[in-house]
Protein backbone atom coordinates (compact mmCIF):
# COMPACT_ATOMS: atom_id res chain seq x y z
CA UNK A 1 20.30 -40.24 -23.41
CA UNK A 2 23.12 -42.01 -24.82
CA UNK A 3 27.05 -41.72 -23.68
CA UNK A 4 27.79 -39.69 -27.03
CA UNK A 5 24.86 -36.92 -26.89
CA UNK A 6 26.37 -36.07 -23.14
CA UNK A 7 30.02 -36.36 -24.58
CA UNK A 8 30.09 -32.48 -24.98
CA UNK A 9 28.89 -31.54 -21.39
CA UNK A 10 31.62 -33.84 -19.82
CA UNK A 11 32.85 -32.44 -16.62
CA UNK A 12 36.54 -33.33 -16.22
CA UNK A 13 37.97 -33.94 -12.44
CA UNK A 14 41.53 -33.12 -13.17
CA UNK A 15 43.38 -30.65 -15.83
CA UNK A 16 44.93 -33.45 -17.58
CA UNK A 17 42.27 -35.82 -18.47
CA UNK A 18 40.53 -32.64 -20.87
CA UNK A 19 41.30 -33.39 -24.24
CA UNK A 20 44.25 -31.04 -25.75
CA UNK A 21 42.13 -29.63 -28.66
CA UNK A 22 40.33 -28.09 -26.33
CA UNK A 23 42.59 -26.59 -24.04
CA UNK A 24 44.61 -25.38 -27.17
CA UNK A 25 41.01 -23.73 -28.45
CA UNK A 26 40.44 -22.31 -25.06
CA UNK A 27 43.82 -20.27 -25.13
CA UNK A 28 43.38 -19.79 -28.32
CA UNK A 29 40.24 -18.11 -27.50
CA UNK A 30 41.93 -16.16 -24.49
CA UNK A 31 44.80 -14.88 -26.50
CA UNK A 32 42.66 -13.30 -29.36
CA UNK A 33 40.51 -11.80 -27.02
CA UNK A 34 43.33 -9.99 -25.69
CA UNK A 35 45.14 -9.15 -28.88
CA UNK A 36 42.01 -7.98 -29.96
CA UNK A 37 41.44 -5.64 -26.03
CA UNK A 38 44.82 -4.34 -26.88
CA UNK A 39 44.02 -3.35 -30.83
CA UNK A 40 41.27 -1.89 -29.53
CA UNK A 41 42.59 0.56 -26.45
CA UNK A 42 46.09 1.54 -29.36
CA UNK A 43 43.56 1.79 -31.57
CA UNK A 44 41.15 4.01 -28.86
CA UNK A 45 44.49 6.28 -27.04
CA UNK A 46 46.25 6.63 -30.17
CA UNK A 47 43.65 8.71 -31.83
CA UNK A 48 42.98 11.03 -28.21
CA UNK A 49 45.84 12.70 -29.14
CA UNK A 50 45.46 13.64 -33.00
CA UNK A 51 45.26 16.99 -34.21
CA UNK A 52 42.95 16.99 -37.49
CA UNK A 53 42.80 19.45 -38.94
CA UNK A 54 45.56 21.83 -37.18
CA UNK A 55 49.24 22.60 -38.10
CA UNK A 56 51.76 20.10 -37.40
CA UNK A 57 53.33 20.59 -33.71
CA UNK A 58 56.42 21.45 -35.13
CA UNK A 59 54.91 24.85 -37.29
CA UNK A 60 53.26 25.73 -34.27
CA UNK A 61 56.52 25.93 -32.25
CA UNK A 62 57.75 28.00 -35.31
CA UNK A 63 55.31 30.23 -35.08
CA UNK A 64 55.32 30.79 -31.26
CA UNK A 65 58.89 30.73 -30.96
CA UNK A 66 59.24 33.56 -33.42
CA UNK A 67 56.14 35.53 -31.28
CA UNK A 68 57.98 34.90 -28.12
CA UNK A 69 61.38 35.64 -29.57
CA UNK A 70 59.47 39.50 -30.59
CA UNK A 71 58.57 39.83 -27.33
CA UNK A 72 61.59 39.01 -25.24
CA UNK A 73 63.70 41.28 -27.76
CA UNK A 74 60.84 43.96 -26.10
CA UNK A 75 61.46 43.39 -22.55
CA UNK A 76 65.48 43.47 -23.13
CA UNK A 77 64.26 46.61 -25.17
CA UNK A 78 62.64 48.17 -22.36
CA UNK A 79 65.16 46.74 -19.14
CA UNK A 80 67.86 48.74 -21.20
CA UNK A 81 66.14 51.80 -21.32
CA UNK A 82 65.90 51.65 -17.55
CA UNK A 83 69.21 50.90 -16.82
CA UNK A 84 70.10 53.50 -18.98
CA UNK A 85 67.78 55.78 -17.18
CA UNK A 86 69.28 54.49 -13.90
CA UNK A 87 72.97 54.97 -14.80
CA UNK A 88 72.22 58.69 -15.92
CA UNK A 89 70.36 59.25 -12.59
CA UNK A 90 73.45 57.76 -10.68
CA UNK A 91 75.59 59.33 -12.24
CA UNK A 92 74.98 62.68 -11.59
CA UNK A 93 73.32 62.87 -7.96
CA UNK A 94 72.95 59.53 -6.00
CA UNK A 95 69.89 61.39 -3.94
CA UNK A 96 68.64 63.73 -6.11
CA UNK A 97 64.88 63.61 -7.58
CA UNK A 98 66.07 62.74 -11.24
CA UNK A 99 67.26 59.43 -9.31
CA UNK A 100 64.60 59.18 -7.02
CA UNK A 101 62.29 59.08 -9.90
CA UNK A 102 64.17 56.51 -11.90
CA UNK A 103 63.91 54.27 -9.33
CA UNK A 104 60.20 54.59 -8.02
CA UNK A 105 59.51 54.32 -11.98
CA UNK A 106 60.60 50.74 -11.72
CA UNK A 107 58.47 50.02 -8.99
CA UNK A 108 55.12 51.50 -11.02
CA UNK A 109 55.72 50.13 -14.46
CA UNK A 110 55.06 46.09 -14.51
């Protein structure tokens, strides 16, 4: 074989004696690959987290802050009723069974 056929397979001893085409081609080369690794994973995670075909995030916190607005006005609904219940109890006899019922009732209903 001649000098020029093995020209391409040349082993170099040292990183300065490669020619700089090459070592430009060879980052080249490296910095594509990882553009193109990082296109690919935004490109991968970006779309784990898309909802098609559902309401928009903020319509569905609409729509459950409204529910859970209904029932907390419910519970401050029902809390009233037993204070209410509580201060009638009191009121009259501290030890009597009207307020001895009024308070086991909060122990029985959740």
């Amino acid at each position: 074989m001649t000098e020029k056929e093995r020209a391409q397979f040349a082993v170099y001893a040292d990183e300065a004696a490669i020619p700089r085409y090459q070592r430009a081609w060879v980052w080249g080369m490296a910095s594509l690959a990882i553009l193109l690794c990082g296109l690919a994973a935004g490109w991968l995670f970006g779309n784990a987290g898309s909802d098609s075909g559902r309401d928009p995030p903020s319509a569905v916190r609409f729509v459950d802050g409204d529910a859970l607005l209904a029932r907390q006005e419910a519970v401050n609904r029902q809390l009233q009723e037993r204070i209410a219940r509580l201060e009638q109890a009191l009121a009259n006899d501290a030890c009597g069974p009207m307020a001895l019922e009024a308070l086991t009732q909060n122990a029985r209903d959740p």
